[in-house]
Protein backbone atom coordinates (compact mmCIF):
# COMPACT_ATOMS: atom_id res chain seq x y z
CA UNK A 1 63.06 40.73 -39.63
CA UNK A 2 60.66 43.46 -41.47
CA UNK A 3 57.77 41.33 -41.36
CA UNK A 4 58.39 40.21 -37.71
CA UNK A 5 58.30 43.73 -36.66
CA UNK A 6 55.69 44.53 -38.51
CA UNK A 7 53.47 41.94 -37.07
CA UNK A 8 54.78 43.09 -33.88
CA UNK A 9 53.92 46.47 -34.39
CA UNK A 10 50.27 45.37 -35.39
CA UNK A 11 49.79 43.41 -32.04
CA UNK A 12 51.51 46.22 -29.98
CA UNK A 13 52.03 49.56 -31.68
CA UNK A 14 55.25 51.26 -31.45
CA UNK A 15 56.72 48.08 -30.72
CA UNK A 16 60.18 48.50 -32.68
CA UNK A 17 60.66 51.45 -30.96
CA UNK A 18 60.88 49.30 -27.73
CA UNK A 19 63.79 47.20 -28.86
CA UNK A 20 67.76 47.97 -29.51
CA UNK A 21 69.27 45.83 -31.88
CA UNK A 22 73.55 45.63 -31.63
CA UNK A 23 76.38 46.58 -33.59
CA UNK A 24 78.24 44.01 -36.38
CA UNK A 25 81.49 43.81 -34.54
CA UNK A 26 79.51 42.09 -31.47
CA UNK A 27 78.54 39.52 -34.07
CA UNK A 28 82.18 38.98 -35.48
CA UNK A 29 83.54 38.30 -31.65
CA UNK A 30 81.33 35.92 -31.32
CA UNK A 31 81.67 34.38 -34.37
CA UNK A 32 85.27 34.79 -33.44
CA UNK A 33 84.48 32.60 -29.83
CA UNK A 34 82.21 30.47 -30.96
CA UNK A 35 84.79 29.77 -34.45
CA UNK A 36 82.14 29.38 -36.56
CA UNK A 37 79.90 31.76 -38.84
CA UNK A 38 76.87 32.36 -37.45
CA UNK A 39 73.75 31.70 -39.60
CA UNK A 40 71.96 34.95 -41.69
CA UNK A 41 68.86 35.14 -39.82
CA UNK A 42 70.63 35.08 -36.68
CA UNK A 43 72.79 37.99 -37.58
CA UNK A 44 69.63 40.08 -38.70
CA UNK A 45 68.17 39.47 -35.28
CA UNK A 46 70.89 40.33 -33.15
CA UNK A 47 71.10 43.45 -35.46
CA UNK A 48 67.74 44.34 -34.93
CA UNK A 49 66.99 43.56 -30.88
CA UNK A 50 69.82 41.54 -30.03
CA UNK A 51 70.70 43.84 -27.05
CA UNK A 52 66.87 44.11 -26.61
CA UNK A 53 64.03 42.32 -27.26
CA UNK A 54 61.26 43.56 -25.08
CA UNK A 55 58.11 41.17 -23.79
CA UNK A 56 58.74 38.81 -27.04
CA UNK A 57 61.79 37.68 -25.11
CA UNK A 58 60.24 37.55 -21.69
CA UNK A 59 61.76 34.64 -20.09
CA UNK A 60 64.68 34.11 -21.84
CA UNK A 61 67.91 35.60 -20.64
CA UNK A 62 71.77 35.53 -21.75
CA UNK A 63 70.77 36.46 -25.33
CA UNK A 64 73.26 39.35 -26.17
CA UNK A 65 75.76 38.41 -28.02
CA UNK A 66 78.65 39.50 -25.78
CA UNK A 67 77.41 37.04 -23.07
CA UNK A 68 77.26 34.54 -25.14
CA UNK A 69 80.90 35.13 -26.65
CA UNK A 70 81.84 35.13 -22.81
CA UNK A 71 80.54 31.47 -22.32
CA UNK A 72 82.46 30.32 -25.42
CA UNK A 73 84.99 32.03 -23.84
CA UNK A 74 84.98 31.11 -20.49
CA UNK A 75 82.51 28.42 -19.95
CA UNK A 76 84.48 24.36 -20.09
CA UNK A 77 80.59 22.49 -20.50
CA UNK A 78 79.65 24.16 -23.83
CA UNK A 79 78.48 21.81 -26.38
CA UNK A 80 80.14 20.86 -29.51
CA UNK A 81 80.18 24.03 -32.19
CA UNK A 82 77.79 22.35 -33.94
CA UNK A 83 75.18 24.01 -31.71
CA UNK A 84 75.04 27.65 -31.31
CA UNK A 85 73.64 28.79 -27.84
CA UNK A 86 71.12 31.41 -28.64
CA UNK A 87 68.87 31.89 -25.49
CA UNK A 88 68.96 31.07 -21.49
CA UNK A 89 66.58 29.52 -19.62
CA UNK A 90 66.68 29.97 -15.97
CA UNK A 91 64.46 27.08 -14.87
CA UNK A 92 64.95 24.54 -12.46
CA UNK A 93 66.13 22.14 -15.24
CA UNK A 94 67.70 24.54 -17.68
CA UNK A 95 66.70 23.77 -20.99
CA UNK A 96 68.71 26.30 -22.96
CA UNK A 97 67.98 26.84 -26.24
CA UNK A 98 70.67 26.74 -29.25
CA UNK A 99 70.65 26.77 -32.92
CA UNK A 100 72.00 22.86 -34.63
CA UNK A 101 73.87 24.29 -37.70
CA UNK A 102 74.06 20.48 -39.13
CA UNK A 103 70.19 20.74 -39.30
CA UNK A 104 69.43 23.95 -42.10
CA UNK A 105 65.84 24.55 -42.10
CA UNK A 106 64.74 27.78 -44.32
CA UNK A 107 67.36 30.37 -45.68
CA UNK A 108 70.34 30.79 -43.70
CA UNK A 109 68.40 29.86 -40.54
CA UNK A 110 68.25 25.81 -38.55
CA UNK A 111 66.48 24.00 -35.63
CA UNK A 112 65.90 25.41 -32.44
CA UNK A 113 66.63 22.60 -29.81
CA UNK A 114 66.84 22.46 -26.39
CA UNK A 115 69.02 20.98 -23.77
CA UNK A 116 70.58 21.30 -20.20
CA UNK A 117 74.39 22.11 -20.00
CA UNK A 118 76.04 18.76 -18.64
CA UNK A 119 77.91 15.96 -20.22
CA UNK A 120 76.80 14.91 -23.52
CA UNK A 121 73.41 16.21 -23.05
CA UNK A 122 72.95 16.95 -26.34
CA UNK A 123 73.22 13.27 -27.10
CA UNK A 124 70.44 12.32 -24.36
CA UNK A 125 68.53 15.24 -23.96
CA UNK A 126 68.04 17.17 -26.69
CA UNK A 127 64.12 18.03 -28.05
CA UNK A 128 63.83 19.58 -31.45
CA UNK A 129 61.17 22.79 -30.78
CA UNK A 130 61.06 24.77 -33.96
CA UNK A 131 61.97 24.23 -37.13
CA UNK A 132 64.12 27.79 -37.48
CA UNK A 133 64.67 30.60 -35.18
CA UNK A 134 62.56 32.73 -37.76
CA UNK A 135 59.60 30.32 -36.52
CA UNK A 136 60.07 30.37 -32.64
CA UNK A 137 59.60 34.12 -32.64
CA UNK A 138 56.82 34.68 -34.81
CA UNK A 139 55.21 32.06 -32.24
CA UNK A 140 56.47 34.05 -29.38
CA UNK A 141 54.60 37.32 -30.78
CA UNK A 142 51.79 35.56 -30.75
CA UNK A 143 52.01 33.78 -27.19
CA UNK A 144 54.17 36.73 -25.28
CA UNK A 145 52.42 39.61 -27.42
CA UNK A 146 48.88 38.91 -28.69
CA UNK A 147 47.49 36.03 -26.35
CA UNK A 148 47.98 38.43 -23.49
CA UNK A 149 45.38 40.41 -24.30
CA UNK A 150 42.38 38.33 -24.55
CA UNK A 151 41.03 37.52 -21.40
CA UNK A 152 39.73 33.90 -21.38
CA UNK A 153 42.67 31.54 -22.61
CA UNK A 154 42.65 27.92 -23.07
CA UNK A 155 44.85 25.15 -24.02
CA UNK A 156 44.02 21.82 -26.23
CA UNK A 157 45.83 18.98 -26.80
CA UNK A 158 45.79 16.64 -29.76
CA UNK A 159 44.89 12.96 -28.43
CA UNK A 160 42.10 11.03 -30.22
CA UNK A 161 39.75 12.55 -33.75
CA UNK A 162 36.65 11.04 -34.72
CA UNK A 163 36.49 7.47 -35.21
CA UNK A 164 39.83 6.87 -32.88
CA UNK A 165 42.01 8.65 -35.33
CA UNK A 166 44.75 10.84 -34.65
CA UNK A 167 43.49 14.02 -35.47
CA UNK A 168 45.38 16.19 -38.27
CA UNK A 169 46.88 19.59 -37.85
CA UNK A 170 45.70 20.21 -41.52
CA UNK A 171 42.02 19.18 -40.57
CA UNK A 172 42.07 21.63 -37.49
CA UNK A 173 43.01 24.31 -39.74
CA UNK A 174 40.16 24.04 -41.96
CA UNK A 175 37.75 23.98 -38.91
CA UNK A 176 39.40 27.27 -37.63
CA UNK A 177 39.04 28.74 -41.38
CA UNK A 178 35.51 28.10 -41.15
CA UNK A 179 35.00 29.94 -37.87
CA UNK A 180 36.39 32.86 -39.34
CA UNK A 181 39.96 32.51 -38.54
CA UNK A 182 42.78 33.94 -40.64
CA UNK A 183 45.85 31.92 -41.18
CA UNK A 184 49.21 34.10 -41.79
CA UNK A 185 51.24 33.12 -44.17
CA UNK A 186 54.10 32.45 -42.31
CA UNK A 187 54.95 30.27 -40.11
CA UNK A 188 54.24 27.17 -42.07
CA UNK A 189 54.68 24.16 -39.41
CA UNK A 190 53.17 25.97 -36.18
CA UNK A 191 50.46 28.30 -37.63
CA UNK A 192 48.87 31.36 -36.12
CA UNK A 193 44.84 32.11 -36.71
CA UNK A 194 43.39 35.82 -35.99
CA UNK A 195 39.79 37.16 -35.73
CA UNK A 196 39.05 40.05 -34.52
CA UNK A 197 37.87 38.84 -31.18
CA UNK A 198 40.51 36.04 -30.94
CA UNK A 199 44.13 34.55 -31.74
CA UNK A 200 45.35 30.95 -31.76
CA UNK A 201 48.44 29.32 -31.82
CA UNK A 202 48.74 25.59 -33.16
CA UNK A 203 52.00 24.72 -32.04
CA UNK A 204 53.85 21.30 -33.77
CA UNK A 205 57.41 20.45 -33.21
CA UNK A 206 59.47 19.50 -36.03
CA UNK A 207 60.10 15.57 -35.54
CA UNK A 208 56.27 14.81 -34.29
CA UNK A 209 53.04 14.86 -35.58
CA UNK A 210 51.34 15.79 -32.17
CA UNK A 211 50.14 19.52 -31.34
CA UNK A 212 48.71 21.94 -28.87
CA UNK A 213 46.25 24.93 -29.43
CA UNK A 214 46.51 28.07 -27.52
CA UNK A 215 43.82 30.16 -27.85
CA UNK A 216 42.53 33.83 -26.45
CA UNK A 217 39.01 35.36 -26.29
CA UNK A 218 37.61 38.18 -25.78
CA UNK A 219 33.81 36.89 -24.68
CA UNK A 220 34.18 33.51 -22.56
CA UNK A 221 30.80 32.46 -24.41
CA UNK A 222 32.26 32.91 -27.51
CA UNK A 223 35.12 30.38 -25.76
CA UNK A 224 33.23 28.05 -24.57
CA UNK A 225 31.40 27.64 -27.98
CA UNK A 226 34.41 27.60 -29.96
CA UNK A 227 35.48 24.87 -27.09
CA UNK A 228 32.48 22.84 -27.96
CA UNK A 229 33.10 22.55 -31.51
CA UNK A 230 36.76 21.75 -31.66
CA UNK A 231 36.56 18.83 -29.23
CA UNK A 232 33.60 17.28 -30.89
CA UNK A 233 34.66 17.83 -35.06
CA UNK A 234 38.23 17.44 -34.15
CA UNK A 235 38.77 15.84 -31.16
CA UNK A 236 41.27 18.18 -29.40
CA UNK A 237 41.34 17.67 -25.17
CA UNK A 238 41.32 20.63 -22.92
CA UNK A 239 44.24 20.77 -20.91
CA UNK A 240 43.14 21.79 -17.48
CA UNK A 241 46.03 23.67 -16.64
CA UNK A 242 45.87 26.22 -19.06
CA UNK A 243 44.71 29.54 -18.05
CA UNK A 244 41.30 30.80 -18.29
């Protein structure tokens, strides 16, 4: 969690000082609910903003740990215990997220998927989104934290490279490198670029080979050229949608 609040302290100073982490014996009732241990990393980050996560969290909801030992508790539609319910989503179609313990990704941490409470639903509706919990919030500092404060914003999709081939997350990265971009060193299957005038997300879930850019400027020219070269040496699509 160090290095997450460090980053997040780098895109926002003072930032720790904005969340509230909760005590251990929150974590042992709900490990007491939900009748399982609940993995390491998970544990550090309810210690360390489980209570309290600030705009890194924005949109998610019923993440304290007491709430969610009340739905183990209370709630007859929980999923098997294989799946840990970690975060709310308050959508129309309520795509909750929840750590699958039978899929361990890095230490002591798994898969984030997603699925709506109903019958079975995580046996028809289930998408796999990040390949730990560890991942999904370094990508939310950059997306909830950093993006935010560049002005022009755009999305890309991956559909066609040059030549009609599918273009390669490892290509894209070598493009962005040359432009000046910084890759961090973590995460390692969604990667995050910074410049000093910029920030990008590549975003890949685990089980596909598809991704998405999200990107922030600070000049729209220096947008629009950056635009111009990654459709044309790698093939990405704008997504229309995105904000600018």
């Amino acid at each position: 969690m160090e290095e997450l609040l460090s980053l997040l302290d780098r895109y926002a100073p003072g930032y720790r000082g904005r969340v509230q982490g909760v005590y251990g014996w929150r974590l042992d009732e709900l490990e007491d609910r939900f009748g399982r241990p609940c993995p390491g990393f998970y544990r550090a980050f309810a210690l360390a903003m489980g209570a309290e996560g600030g705009p890194l969290l924005e949109g998610l909801h019923e993440y304290h740990p007491s709430k969610i030992a009340d739905l183990y508790a209370l709630a007859p539609w929980m999923p098997p215990r294989r799946f840990l319910y970690v975060f709310g989503d308050v959508s129309p179609d309520g795509q909750h997220y929840f750590l699958d313990l039978d899929a361990p990704s890095e230490a002591e941490d798994c898969h984030v998927v997603r699925f709506a409470f109903g019958e079975q639903t995580w046996t028809t509706r289930l998408t796999r989104r990040f390949v730990s919990l560890r991942e999904m919030l370094f990508v939310l500092a950059m997306t909830n934290v950093h993006l935010p404060i560049f002005p022009h914003r755009a999305e890309y999709l991956s559909t066609g490279g040059p030549a009609g081939a599918p273009p390669r997350a490892e290509d894209v990265a070598v493009i962005l490198e040359r432009l000046g971009f910084t890759r961090l060193p973590y995460p390692r299957r969604c990667l995050l670029f910074e410049r000093h005038d910029a920030g990008i997300l590549l975003y890949r879930r685990p089980d596909d080979p598809g991704f998405s850019l999200r990107v922030g400027f600070l000049d729209p020219a220096k947008l629009r050229g950056f635009e111009a070269v990654i459709e044309d040496a790698a093939g990405l699509s704008r997504w229309r949608g995105a904000a600018v």
